[in-house]
N, C-alpha and C. Protein backbone atom coordinates (compact mmCIF):
# COMPACT_ATOMS: atom_id res chain seq x y z
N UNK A 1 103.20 118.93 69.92
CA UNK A 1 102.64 118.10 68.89
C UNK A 1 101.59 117.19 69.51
N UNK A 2 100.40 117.05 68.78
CA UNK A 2 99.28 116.60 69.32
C UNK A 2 99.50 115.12 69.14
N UNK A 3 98.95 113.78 69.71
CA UNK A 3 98.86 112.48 69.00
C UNK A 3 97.70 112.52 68.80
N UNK A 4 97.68 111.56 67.20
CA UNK A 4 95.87 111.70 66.35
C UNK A 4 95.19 111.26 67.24
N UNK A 5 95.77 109.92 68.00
CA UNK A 5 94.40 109.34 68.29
C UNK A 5 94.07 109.71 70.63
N UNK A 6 94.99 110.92 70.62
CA UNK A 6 94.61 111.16 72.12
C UNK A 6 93.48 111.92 72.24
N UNK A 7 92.54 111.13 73.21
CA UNK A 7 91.36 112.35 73.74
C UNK A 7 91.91 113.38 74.39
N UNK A 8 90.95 114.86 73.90
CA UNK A 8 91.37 116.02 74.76
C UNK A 8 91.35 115.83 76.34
N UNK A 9 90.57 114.97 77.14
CA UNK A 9 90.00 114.65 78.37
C UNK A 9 91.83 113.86 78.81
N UNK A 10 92.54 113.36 78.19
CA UNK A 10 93.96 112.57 78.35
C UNK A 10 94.92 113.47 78.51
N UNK A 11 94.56 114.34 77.41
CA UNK A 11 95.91 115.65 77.28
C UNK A 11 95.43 116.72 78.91
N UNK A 12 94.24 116.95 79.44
CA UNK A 12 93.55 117.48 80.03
C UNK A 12 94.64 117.02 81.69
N UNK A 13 94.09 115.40 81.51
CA UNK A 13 94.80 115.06 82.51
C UNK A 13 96.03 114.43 82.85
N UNK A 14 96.95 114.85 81.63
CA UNK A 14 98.59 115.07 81.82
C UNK A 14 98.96 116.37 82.34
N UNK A 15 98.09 117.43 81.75
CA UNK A 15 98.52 118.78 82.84
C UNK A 15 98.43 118.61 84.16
N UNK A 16 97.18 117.60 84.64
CA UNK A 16 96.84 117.08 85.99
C UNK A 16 97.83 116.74 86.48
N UNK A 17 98.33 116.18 85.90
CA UNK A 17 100.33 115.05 86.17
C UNK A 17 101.17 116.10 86.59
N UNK A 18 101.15 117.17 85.56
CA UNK A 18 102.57 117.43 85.41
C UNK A 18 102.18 118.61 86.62
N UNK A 19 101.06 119.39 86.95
CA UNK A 19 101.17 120.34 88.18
C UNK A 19 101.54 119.23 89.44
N UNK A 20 101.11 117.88 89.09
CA UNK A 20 101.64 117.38 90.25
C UNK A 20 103.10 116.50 90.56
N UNK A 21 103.91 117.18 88.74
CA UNK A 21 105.27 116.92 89.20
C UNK A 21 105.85 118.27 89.95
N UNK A 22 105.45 119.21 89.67
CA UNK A 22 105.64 120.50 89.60
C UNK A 22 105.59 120.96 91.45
N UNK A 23 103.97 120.02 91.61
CA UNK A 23 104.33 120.67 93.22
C UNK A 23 105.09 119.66 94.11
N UNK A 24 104.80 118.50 94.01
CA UNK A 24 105.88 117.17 94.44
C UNK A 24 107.46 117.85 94.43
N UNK A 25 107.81 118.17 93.31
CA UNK A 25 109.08 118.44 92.61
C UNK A 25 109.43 119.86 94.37
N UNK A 26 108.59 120.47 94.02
CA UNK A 26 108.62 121.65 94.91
C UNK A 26 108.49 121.52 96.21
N UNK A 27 107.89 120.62 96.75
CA UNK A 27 107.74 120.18 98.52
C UNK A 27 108.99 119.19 98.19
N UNK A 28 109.60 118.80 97.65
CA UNK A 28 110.68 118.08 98.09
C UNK A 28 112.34 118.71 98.00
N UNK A 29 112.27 119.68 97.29
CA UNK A 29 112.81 120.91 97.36
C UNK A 29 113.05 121.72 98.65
N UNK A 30 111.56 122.16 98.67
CA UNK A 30 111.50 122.94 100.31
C UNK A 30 111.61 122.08 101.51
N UNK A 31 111.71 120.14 101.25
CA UNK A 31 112.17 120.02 102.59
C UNK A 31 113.45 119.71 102.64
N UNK A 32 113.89 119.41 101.65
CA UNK A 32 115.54 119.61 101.74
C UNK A 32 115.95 121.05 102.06
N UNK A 33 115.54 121.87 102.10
CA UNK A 33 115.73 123.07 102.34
C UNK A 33 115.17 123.95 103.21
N UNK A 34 115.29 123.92 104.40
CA UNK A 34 113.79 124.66 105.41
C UNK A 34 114.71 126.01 105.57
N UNK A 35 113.88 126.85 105.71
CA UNK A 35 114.08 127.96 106.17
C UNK A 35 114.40 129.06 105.11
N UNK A 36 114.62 127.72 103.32
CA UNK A 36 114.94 128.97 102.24
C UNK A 36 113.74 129.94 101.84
N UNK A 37 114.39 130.65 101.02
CA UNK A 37 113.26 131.91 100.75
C UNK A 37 112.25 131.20 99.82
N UNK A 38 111.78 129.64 99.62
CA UNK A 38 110.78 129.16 99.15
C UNK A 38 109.66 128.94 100.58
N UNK A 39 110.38 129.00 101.93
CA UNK A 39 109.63 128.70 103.34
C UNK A 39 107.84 129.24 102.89
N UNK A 40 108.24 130.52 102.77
CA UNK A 40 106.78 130.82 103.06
C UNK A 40 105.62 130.37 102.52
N UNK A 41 105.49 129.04 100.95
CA UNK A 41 104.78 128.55 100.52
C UNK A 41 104.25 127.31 101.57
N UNK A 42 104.55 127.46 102.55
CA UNK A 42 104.08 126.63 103.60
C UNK A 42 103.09 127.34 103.79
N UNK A 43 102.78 127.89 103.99
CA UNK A 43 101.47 128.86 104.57
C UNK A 43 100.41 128.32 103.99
N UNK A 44 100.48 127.23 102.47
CA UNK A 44 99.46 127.08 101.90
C UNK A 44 98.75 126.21 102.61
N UNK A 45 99.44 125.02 102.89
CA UNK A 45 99.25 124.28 104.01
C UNK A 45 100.07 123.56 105.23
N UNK A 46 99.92 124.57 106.49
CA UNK A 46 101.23 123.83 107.57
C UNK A 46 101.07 122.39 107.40
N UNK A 47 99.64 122.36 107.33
CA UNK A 47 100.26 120.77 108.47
C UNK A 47 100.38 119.77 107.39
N UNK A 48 100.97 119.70 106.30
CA UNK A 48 101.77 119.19 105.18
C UNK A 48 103.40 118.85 105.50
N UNK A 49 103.44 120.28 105.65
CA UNK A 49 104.67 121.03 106.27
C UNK A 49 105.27 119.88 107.55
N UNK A 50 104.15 120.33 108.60
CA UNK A 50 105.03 119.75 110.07
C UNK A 50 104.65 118.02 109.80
N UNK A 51 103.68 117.40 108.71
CA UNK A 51 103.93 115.83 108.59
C UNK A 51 105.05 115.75 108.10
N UNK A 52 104.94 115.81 106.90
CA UNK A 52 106.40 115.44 106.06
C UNK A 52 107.95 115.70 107.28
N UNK A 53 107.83 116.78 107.81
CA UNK A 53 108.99 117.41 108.65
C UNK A 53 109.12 115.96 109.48
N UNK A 54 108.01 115.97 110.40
CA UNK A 54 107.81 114.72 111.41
C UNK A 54 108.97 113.38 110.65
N UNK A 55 108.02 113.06 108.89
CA UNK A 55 109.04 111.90 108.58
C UNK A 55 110.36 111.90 108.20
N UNK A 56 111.21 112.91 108.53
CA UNK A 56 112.18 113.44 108.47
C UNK A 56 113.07 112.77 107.01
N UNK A 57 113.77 112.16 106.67
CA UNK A 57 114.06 112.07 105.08
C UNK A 57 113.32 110.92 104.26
N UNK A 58 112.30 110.36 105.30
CA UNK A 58 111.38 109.87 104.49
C UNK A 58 110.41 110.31 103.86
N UNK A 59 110.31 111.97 104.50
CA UNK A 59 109.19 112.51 104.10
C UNK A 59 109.66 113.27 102.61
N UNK A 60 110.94 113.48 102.50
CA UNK A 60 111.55 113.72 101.35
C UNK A 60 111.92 112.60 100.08
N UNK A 61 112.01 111.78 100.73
CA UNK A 61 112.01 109.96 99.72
C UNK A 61 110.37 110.27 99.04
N UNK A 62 109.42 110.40 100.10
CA UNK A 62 108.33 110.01 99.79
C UNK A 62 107.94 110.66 98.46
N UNK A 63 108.07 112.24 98.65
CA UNK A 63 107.90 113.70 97.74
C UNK A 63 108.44 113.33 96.38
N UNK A 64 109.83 112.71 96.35
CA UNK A 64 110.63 112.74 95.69
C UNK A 64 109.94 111.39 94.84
N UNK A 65 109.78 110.05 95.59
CA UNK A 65 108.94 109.00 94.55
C UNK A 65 107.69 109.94 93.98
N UNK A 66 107.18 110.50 94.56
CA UNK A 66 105.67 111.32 94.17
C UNK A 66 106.22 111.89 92.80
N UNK A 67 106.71 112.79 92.78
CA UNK A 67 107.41 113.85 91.72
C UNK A 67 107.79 112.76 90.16
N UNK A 68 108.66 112.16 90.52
CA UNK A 68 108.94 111.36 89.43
C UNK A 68 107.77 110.27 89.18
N UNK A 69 107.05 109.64 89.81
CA UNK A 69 105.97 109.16 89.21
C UNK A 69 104.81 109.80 88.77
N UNK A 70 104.20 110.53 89.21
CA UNK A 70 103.71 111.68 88.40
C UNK A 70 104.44 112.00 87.19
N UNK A 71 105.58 112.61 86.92
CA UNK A 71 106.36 112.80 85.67
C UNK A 71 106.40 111.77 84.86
N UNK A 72 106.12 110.15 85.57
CA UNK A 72 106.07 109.16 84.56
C UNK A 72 104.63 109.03 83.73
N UNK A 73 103.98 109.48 84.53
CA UNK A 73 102.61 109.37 84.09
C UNK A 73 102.27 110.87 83.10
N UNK A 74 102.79 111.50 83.21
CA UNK A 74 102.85 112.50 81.79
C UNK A 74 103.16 112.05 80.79
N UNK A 75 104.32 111.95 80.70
CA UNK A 75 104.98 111.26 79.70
C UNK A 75 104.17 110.05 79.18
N UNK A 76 103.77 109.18 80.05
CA UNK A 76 103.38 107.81 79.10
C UNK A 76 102.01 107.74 78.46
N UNK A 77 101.18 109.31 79.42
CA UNK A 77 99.39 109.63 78.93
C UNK A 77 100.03 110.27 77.47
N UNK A 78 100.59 111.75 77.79
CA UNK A 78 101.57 112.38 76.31
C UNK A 78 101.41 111.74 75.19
N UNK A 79 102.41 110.14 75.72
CA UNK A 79 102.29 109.93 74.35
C UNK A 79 101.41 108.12 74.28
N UNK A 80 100.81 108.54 75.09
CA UNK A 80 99.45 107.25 75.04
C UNK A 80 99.92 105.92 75.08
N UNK A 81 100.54 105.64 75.94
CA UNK A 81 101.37 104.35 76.18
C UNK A 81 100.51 103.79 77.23
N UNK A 82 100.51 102.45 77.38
CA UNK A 82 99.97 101.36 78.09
C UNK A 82 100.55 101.78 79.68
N UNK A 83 101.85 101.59 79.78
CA UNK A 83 102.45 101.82 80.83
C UNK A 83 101.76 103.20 81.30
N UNK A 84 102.12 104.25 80.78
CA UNK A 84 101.47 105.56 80.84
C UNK A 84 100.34 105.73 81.82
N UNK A 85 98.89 104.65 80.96
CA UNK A 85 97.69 104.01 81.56
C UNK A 85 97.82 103.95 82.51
N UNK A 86 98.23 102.84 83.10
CA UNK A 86 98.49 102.16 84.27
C UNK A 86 99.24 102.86 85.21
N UNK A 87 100.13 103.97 85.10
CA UNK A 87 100.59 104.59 86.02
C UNK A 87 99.82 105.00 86.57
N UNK A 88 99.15 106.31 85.61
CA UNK A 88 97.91 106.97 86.29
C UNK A 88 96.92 106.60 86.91
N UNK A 89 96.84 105.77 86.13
CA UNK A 89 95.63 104.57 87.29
C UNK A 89 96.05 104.69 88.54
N UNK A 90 97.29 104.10 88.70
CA UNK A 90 97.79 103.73 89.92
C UNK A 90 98.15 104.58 91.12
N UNK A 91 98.13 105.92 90.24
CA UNK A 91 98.65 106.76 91.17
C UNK A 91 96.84 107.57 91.99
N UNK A 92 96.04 107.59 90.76
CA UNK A 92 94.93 107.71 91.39
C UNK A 92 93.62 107.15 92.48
N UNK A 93 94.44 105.98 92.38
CA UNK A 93 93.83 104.84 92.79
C UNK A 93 94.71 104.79 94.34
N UNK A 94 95.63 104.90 94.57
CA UNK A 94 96.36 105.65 95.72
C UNK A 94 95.99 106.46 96.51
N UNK A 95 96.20 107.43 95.68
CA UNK A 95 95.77 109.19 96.22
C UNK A 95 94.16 108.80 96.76
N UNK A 96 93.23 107.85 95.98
CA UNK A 96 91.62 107.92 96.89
C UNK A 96 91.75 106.74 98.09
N UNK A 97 92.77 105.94 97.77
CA UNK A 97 93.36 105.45 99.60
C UNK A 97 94.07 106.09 100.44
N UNK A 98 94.51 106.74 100.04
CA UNK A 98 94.95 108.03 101.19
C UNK A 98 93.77 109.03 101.85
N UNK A 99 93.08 109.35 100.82
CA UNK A 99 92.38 110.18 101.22
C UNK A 99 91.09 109.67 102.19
N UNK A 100 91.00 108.45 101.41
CA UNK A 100 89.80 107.46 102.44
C UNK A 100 90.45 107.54 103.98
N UNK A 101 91.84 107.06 103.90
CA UNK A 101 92.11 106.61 105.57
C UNK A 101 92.55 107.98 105.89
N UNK A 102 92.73 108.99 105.55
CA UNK A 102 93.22 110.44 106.03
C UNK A 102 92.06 110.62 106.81
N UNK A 103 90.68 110.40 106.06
CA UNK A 103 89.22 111.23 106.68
C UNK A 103 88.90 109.99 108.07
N UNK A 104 89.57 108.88 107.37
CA UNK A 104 88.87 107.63 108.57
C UNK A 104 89.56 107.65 110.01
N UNK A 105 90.80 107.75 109.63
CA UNK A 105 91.83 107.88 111.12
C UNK A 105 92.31 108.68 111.62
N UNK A 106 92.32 109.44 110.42
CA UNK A 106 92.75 111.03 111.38
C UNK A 106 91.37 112.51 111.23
N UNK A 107 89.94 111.87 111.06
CA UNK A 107 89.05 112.41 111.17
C UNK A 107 89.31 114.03 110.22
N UNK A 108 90.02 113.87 108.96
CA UNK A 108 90.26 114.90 108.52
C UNK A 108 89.27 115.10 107.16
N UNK A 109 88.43 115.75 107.92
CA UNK A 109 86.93 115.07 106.41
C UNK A 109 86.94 116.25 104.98
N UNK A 110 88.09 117.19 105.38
CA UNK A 110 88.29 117.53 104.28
C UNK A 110 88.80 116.69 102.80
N UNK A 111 89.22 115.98 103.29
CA UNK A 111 89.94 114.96 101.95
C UNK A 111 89.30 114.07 101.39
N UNK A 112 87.62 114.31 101.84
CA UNK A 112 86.71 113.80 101.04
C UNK A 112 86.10 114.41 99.81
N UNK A 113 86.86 115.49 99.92
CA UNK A 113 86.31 116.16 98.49
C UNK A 113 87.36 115.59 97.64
N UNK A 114 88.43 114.59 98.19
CA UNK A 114 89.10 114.16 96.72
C UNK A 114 88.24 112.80 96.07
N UNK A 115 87.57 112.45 96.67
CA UNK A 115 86.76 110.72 96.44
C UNK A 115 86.34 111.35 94.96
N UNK A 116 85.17 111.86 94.80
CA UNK A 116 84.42 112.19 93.99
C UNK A 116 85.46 112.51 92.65
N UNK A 117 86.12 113.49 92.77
CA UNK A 117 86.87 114.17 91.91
C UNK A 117 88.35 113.01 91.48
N UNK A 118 88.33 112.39 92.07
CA UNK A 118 89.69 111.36 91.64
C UNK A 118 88.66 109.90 91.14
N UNK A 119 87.79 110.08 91.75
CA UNK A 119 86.94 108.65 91.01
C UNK A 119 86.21 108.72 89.70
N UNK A 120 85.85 110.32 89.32
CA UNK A 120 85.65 110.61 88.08
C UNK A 120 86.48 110.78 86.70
N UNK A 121 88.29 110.69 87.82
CA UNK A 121 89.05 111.27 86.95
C UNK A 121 89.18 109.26 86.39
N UNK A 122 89.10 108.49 87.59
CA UNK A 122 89.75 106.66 87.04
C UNK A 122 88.54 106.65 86.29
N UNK A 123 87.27 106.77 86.40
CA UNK A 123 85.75 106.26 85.52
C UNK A 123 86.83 106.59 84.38
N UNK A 124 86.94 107.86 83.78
CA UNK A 124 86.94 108.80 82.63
C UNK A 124 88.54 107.80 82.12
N UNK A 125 89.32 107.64 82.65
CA UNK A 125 90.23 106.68 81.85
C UNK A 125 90.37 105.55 82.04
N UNK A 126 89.20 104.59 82.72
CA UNK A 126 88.58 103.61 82.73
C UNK A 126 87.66 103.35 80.96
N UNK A 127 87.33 104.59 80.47
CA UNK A 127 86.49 104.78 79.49
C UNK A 127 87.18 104.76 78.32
N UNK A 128 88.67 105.40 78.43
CA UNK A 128 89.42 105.69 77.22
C UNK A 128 90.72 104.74 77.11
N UNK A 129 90.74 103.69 77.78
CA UNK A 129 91.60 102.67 77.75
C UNK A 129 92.10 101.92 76.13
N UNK A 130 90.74 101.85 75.15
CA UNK A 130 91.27 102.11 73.85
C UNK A 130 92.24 103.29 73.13
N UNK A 131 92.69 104.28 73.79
CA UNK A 131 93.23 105.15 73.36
C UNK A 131 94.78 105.03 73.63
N UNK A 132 95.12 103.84 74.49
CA UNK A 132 96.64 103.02 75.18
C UNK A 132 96.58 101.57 74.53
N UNK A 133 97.45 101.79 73.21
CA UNK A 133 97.63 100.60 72.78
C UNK A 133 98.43 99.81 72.87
């Protein structure tokens, strides 16, 4: 069921959310679990893999806050809640400080292709903030 007054660009980026309860949900899964027959989705990226491993059940705390806040932020874009707002904000607004000090300290300049693409995603619900009443 649609809400009247959600932009398609909102509903757009709750699917955004929810693949990222989906894979959160799933790396915290596979590190409670090494060696199950989910292992080989490591391949997508090891060195995900051997960090998280490194923080040993923090790296599973961490996955595990990830997963459910993401899932909060579906739910509250869904159904256009204030809180909702502000999750996503928050979680995006995160994810481009991670990615800033990922490229700065650990010279990993791939994770500069998230700047652009996560700063278009806060502009764009920077824009639709009337739509969270």
């Amino acid at each position: 069921m649609t809400h009247p007054s959600r932009p398609p660009g909102i509903t757009a980026l709750s699917f955004f959310f929810l693949f990222g309860t989906v894979m959160s949900g799933l790396a915290t899964v596979m590190l409670l679990m090494p060696g199950s027959v989910l292992e080989p989705l490591w391949r997508l990226n090891p060195r995900a893999r051997d960090g998280f491993a490194a923080m040993g059940l923090w790296g599973v705390l961490l996955m595990a806050v990830v997963c459910v806040a993401c899932g909060m932020a579906v739910l509250g874009l869904r159904r256009c809640k204030r809180w909702g707002y502000w999750m996503a904000l928050s979680i995006l607004t995160i994810n481009l400080a991670g990615d800033t000090a990922n490229a700065v300290i650990a010279h990993d300049w791939r994770t500069l292709i998230g700047l652009p693409i996560g700063g278009a995603m806060i502009a764009y619900l920077l824009t639709k903030r009337s739509a969270f009443p």
